[in-house]
C-alpha atoms as a PDB file:
ATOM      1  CA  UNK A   1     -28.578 -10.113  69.262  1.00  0.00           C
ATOM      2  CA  UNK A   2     -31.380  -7.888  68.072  1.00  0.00           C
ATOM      3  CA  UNK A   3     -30.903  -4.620  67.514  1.00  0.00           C
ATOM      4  CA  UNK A   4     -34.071  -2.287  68.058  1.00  0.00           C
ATOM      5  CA  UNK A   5     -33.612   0.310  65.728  1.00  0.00           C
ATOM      6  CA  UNK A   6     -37.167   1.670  65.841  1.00  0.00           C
ATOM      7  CA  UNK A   7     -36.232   5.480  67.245  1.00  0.00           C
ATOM      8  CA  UNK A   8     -33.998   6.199  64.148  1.00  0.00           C
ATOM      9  CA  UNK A   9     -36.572   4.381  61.529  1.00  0.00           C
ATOM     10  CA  UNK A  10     -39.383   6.588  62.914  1.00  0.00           C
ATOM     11  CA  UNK A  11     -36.971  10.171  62.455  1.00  0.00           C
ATOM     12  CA  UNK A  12     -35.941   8.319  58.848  1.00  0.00           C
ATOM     13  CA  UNK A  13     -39.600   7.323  57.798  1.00  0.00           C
ATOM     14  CA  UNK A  14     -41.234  10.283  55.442  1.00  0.00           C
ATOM     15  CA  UNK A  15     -43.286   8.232  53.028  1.00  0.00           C
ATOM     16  CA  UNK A  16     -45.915   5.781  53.156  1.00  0.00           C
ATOM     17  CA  UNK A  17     -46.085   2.458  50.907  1.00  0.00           C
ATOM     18  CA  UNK A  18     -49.455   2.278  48.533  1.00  0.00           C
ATOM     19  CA  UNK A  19     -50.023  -0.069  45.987  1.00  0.00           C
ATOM     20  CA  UNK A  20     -51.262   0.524  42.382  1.00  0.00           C
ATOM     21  CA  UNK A  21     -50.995   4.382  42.717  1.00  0.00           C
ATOM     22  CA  UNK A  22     -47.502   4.604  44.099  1.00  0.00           C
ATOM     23  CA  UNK A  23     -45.871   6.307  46.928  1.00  0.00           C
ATOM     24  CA  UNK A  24     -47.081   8.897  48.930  1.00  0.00           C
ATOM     25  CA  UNK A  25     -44.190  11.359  49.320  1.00  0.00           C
ATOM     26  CA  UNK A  26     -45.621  13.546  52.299  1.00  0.00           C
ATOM     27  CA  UNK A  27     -45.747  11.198  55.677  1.00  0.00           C
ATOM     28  CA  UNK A  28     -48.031  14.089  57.377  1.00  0.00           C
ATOM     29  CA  UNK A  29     -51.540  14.105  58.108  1.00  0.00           C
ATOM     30  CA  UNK A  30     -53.634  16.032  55.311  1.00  0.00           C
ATOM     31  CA  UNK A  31     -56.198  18.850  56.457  1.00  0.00           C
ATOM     32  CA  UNK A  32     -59.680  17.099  56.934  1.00  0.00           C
ATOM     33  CA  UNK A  33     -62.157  17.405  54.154  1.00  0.00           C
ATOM     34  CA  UNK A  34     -64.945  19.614  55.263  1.00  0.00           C
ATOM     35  CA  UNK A  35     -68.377  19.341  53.763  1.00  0.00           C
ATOM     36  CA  UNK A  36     -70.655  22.304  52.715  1.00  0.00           C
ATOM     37  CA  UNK A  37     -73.899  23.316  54.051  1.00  0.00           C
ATOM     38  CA  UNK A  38     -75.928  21.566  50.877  1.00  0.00           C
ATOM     39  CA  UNK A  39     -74.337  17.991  51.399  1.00  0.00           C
ATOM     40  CA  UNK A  40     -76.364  15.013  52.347  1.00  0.00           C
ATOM     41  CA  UNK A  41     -75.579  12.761  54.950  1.00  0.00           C
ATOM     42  CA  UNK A  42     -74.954   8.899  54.756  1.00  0.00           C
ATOM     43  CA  UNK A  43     -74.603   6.790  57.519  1.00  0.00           C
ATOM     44  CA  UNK A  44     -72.816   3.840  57.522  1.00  0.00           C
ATOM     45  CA  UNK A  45     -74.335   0.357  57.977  1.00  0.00           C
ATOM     46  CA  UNK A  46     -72.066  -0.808  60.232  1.00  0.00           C
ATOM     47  CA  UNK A  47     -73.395  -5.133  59.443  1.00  0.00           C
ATOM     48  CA  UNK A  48     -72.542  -4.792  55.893  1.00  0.00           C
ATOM     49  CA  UNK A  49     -69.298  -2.993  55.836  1.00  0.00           C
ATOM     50  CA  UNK A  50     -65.920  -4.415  56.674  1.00  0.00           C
ATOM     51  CA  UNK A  51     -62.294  -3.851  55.982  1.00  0.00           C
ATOM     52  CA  UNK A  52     -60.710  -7.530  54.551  1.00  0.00           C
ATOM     53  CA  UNK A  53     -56.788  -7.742  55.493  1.00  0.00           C
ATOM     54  CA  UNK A  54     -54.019 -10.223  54.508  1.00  0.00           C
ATOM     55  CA  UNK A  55     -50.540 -10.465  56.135  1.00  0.00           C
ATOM     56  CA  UNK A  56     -47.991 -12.520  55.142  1.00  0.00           C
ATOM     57  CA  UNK A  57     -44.680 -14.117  56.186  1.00  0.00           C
ATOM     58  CA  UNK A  58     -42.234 -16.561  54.289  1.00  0.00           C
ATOM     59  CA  UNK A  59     -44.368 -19.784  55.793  1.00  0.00           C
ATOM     60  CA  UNK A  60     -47.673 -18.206  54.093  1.00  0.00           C
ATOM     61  CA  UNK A  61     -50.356 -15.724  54.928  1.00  0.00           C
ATOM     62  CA  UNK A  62     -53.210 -15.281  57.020  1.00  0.00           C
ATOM     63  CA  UNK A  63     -56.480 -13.341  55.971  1.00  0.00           C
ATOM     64  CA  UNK A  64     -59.532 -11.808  58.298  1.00  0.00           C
ATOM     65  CA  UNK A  65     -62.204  -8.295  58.644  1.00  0.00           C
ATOM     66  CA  UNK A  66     -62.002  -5.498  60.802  1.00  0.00           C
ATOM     67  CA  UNK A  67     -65.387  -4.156  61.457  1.00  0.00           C
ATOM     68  CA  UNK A  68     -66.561  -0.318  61.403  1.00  0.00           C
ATOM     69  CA  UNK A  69     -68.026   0.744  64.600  1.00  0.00           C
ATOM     70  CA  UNK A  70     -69.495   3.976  63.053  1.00  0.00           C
ATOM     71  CA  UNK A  71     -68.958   6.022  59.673  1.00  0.00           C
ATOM     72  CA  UNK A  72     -70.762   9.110  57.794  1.00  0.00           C
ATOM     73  CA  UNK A  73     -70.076  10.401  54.456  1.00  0.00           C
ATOM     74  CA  UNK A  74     -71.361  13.887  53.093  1.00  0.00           C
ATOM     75  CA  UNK A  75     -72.713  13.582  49.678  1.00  0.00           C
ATOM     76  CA  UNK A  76     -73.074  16.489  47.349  1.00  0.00           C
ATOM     77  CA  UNK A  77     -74.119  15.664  43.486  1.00  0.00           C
ATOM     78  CA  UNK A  78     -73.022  11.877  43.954  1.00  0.00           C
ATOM     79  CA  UNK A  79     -69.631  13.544  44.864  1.00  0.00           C
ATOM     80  CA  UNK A  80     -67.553  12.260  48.249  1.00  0.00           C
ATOM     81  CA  UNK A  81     -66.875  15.979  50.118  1.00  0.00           C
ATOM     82  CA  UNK A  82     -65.988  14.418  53.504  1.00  0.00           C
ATOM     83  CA  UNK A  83     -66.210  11.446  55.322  1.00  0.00           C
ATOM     84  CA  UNK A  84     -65.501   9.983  58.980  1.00  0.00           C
ATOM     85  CA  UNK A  85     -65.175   6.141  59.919  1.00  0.00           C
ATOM     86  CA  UNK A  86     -64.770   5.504  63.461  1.00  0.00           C
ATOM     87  CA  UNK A  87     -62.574   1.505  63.160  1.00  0.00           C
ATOM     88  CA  UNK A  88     -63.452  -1.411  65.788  1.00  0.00           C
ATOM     89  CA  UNK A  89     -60.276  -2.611  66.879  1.00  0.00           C
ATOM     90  CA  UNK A  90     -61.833  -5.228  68.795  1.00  0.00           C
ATOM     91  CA  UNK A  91     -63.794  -6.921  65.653  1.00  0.00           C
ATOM     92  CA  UNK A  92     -60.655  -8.300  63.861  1.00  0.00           C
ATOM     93  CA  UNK A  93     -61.255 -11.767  63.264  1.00  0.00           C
ATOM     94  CA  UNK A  94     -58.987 -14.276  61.213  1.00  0.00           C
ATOM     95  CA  UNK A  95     -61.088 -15.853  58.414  1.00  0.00           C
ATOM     96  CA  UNK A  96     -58.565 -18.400  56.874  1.00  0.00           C
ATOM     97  CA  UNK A  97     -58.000 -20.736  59.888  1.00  0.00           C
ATOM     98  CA  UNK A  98     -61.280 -23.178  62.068  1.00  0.00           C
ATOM     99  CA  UNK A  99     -61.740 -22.806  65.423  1.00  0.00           C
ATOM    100  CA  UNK A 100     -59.416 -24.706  67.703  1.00  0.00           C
ATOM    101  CA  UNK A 101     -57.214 -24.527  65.147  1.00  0.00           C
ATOM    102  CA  UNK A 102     -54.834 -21.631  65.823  1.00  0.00           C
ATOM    103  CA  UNK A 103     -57.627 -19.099  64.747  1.00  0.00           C
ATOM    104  CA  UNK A 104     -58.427 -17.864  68.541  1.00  0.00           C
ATOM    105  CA  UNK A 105     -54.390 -17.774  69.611  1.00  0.00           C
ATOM    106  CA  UNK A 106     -53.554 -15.716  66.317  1.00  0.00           C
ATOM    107  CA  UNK A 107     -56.690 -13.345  66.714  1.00  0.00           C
ATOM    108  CA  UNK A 108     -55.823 -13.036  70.779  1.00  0.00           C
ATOM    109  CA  UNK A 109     -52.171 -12.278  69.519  1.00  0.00           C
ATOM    110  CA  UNK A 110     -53.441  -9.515  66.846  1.00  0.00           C
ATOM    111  CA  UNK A 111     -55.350  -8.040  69.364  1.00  0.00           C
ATOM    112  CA  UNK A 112     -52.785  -8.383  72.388  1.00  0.00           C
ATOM    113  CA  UNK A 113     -55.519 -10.158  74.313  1.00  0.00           C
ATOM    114  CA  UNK A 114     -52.997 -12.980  75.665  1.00  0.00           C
ATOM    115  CA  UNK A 115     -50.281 -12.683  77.461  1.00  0.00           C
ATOM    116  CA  UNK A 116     -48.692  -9.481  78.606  1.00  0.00           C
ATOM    117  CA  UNK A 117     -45.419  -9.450  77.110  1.00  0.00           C
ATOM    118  CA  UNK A 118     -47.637  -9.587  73.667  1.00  0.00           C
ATOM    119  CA  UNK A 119     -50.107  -7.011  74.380  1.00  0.00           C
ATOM    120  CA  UNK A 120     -48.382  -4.495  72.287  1.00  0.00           C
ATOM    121  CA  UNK A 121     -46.896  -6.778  69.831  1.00  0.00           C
ATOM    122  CA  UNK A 122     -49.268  -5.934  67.327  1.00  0.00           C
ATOM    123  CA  UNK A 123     -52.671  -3.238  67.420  1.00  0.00           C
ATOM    124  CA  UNK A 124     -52.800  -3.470  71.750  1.00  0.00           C
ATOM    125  CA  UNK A 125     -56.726  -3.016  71.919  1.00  0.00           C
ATOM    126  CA  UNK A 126     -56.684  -2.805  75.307  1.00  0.00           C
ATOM    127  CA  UNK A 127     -55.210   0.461  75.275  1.00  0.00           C
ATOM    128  CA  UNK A 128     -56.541   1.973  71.669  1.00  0.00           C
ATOM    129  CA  UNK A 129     -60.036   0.262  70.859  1.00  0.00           C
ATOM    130  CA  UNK A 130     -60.695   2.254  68.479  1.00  0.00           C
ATOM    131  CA  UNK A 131     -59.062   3.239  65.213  1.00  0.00           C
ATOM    132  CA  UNK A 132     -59.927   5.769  62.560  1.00  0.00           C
ATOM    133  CA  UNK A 133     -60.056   7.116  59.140  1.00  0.00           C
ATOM    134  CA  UNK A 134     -60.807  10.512  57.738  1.00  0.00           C
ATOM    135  CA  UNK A 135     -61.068  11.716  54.268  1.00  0.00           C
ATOM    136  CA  UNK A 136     -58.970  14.701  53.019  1.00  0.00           C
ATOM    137  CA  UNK A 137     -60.088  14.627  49.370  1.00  0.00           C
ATOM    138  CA  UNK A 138     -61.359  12.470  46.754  1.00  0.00           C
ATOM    139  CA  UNK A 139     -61.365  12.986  43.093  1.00  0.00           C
ATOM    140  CA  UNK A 140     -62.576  11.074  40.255  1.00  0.00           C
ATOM    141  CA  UNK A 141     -61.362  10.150  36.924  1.00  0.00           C
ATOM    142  CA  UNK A 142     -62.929   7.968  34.362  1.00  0.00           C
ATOM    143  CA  UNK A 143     -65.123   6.271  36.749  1.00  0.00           C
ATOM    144  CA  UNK A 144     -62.874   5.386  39.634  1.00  0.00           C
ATOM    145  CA  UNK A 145     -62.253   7.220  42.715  1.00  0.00           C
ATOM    146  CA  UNK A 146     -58.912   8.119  44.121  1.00  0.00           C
ATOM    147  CA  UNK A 147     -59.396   8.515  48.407  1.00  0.00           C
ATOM    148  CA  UNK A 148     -57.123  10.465  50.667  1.00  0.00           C
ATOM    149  CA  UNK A 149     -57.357  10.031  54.190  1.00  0.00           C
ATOM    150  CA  UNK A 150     -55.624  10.401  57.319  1.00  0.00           C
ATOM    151  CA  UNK A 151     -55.372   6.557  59.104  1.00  0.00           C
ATOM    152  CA  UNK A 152     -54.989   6.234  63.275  1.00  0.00           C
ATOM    153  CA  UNK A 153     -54.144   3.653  64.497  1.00  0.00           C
ATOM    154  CA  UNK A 154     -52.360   2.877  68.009  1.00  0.00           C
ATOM    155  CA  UNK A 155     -52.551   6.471  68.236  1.00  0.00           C
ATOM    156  CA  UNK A 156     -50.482   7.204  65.645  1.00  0.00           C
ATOM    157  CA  UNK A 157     -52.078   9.368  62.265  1.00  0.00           C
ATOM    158  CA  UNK A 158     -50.406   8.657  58.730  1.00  0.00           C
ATOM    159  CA  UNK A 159     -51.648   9.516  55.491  1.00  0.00           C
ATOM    160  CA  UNK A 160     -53.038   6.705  53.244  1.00  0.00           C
ATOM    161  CA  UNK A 161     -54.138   7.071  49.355  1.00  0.00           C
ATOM    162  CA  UNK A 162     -56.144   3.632  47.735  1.00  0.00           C
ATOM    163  CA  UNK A 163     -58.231   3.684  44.361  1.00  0.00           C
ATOM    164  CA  UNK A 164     -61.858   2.791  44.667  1.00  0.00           C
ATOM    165  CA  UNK A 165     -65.484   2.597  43.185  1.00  0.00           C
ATOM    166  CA  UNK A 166     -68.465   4.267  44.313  1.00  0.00           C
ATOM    167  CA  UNK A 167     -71.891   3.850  43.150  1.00  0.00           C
ATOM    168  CA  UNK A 168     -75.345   5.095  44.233  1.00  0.00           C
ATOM    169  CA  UNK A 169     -78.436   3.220  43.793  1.00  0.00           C
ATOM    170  CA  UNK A 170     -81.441   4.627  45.413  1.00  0.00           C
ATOM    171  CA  UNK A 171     -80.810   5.733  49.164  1.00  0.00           C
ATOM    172  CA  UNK A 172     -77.545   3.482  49.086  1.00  0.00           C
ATOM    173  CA  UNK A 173     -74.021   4.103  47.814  1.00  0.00           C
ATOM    174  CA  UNK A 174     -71.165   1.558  48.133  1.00  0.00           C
ATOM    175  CA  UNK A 175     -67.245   2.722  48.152  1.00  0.00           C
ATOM    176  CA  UNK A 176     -65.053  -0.779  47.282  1.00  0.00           C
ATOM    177  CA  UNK A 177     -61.726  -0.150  47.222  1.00  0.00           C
ATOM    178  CA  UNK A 178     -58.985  -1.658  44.878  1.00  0.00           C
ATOM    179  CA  UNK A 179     -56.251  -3.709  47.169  1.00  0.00           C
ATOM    180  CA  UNK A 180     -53.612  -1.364  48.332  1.00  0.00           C
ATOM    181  CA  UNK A 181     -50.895  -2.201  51.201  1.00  0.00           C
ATOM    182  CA  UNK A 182     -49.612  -0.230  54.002  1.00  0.00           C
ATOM    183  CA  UNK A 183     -46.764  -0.285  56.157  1.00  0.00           C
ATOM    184  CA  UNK A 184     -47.809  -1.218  59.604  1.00  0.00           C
ATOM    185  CA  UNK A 185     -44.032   0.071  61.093  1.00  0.00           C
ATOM    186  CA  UNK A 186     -45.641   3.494  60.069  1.00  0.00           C
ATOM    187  CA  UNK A 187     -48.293   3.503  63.077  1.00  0.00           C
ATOM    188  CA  UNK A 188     -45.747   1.413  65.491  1.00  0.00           C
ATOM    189  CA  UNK A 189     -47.238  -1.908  65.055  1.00  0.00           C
ATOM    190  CA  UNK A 190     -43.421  -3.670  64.952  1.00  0.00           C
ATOM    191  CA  UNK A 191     -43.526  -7.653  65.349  1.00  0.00           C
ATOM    192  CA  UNK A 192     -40.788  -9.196  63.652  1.00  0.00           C
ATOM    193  CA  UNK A 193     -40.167  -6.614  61.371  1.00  0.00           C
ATOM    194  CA  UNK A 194     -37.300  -7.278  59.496  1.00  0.00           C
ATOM    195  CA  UNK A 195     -37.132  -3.408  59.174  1.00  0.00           C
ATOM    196  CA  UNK A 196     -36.913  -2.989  63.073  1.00  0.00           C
ATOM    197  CA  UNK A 197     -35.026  -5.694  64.207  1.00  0.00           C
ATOM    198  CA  UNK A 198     -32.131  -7.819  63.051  1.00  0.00           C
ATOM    199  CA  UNK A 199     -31.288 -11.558  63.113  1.00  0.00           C
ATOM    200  CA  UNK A 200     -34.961 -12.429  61.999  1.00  0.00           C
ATOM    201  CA  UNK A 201     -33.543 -14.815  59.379  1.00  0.00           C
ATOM    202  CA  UNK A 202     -36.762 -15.826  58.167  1.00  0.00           C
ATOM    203  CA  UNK A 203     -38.424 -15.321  61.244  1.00  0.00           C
ATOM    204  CA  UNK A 204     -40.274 -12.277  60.227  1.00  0.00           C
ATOM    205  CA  UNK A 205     -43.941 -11.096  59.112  1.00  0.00           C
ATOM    206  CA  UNK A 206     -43.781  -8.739  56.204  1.00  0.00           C
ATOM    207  CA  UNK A 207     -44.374  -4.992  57.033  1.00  0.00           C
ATOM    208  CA  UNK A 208     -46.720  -4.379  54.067  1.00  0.00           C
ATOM    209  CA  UNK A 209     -50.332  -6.075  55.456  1.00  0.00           C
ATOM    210  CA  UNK A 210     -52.977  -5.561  52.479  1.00  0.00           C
ATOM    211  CA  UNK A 211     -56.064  -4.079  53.051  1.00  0.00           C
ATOM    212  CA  UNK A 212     -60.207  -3.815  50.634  1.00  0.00           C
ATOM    213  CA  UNK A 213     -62.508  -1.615  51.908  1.00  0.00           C
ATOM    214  CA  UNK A 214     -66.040  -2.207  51.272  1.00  0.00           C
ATOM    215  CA  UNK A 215     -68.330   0.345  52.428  1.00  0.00           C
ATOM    216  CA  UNK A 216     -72.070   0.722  52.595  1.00  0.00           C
ATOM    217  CA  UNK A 217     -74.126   3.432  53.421  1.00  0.00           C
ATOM    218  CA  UNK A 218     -77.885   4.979  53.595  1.00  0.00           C
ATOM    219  CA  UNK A 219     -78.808   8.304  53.033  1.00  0.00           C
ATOM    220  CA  UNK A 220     -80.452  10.076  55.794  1.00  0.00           C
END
């Protein structure tokens, strides 16, 4: 019988898993970055940005974008000073399977389009369209970037860190971030977490989901 255990993870759960730069120790949100009077504004292109995602279970992994729905950055110097990205829940698409091929079930299931008792099993659109992700500070060493940001999703704010590139060319710049991971238990998103329940066997869909960001935007 499973055991739903997701009360005393929550009061238990202080740190949030990143890849390649470690763990972050402090699960609260961070201050938002603020930018200063001489900053210049980028905005987004919304058509040629998109966050790529893989999750994975022991039968294999599925892969897809989220798109942005809107996003500015203040630029100072070709420095990052504060930035605001405004997520699409709605946009997620799975890219590795063909239509009539499981690709509209598993994108109705992320989305908790189908059936009721789903709704919530994974980012319930329905009831939080919209996701979001705001910069706290950025610094830069040796040519790569290091982003903090707070991440909402299904209501829920958690602190994420990810390594990434930016480069300015003209009126663009582009922000492409390494692959880092987060846990999705930390914003409530619980399907067959092996975490949260018991008696998945190997029933389960790993918590960690995988996540590039790749970011353009025009100056203003």
């Amino acid at each position: 019988m499973k055991k739903i255990i997701l009360s005393l993870f929550v009061l238990a759960t202080i740190s949030m898993n990143v890849a390649c730069k470690g763990e972050k120790e402090n699960g609260e949100a961070g201050e938002v970055a603020t930018a200063t009077a001489e900053s210049t504004t980028y905005v987004v292109d919304t058509k040629a940005s998109a966050i790529e995602w893989i999750g994975s279970k022991p039968a294999g992994k599925h892969n897809g974008t989220i798109n942005l729905k809107s996003g500015e950055v203040a630029v100072k110097n070709d420095s990052i000073q504060s930035g605001k990205f405004v997520i699409d829940m709605n946009s997620i698409v799975v890219t590795d399977l063909k239509a009539g091929d499981g690709k509209e079930d598993l994108e109705a299931h992320l989305k908790g389009t189908g059936d009721k008792e789903g709704e919530d099993h994974f980012f319930n659109v329905g009831k939080f369209p919209e996701g979001m992700f705001e910069i706290t500070s950025i610094t830069s060493e040796n040519g790569k970037a290091t982003v903090n940001g707070n991440l909402t999703l299904k209501g829920v704010t958690k602190p994420v860190t990810f390594p990434a590139t930016v480069a300015y060319e003209g009126n663009n710049m582009t922000l492409t971030s390494d692959s880092f991971q987060i846990n999705r238990t930390q914003w409530n998103v619980n399907y067959a977490s092996k975490s949260i329940f018991d008696d998945l066997k190997d029933k389960f869909v790993n918590d960690e989901i995988e996540l590039v960001v790749k970011l353009k935007a025009t100056k203003q």
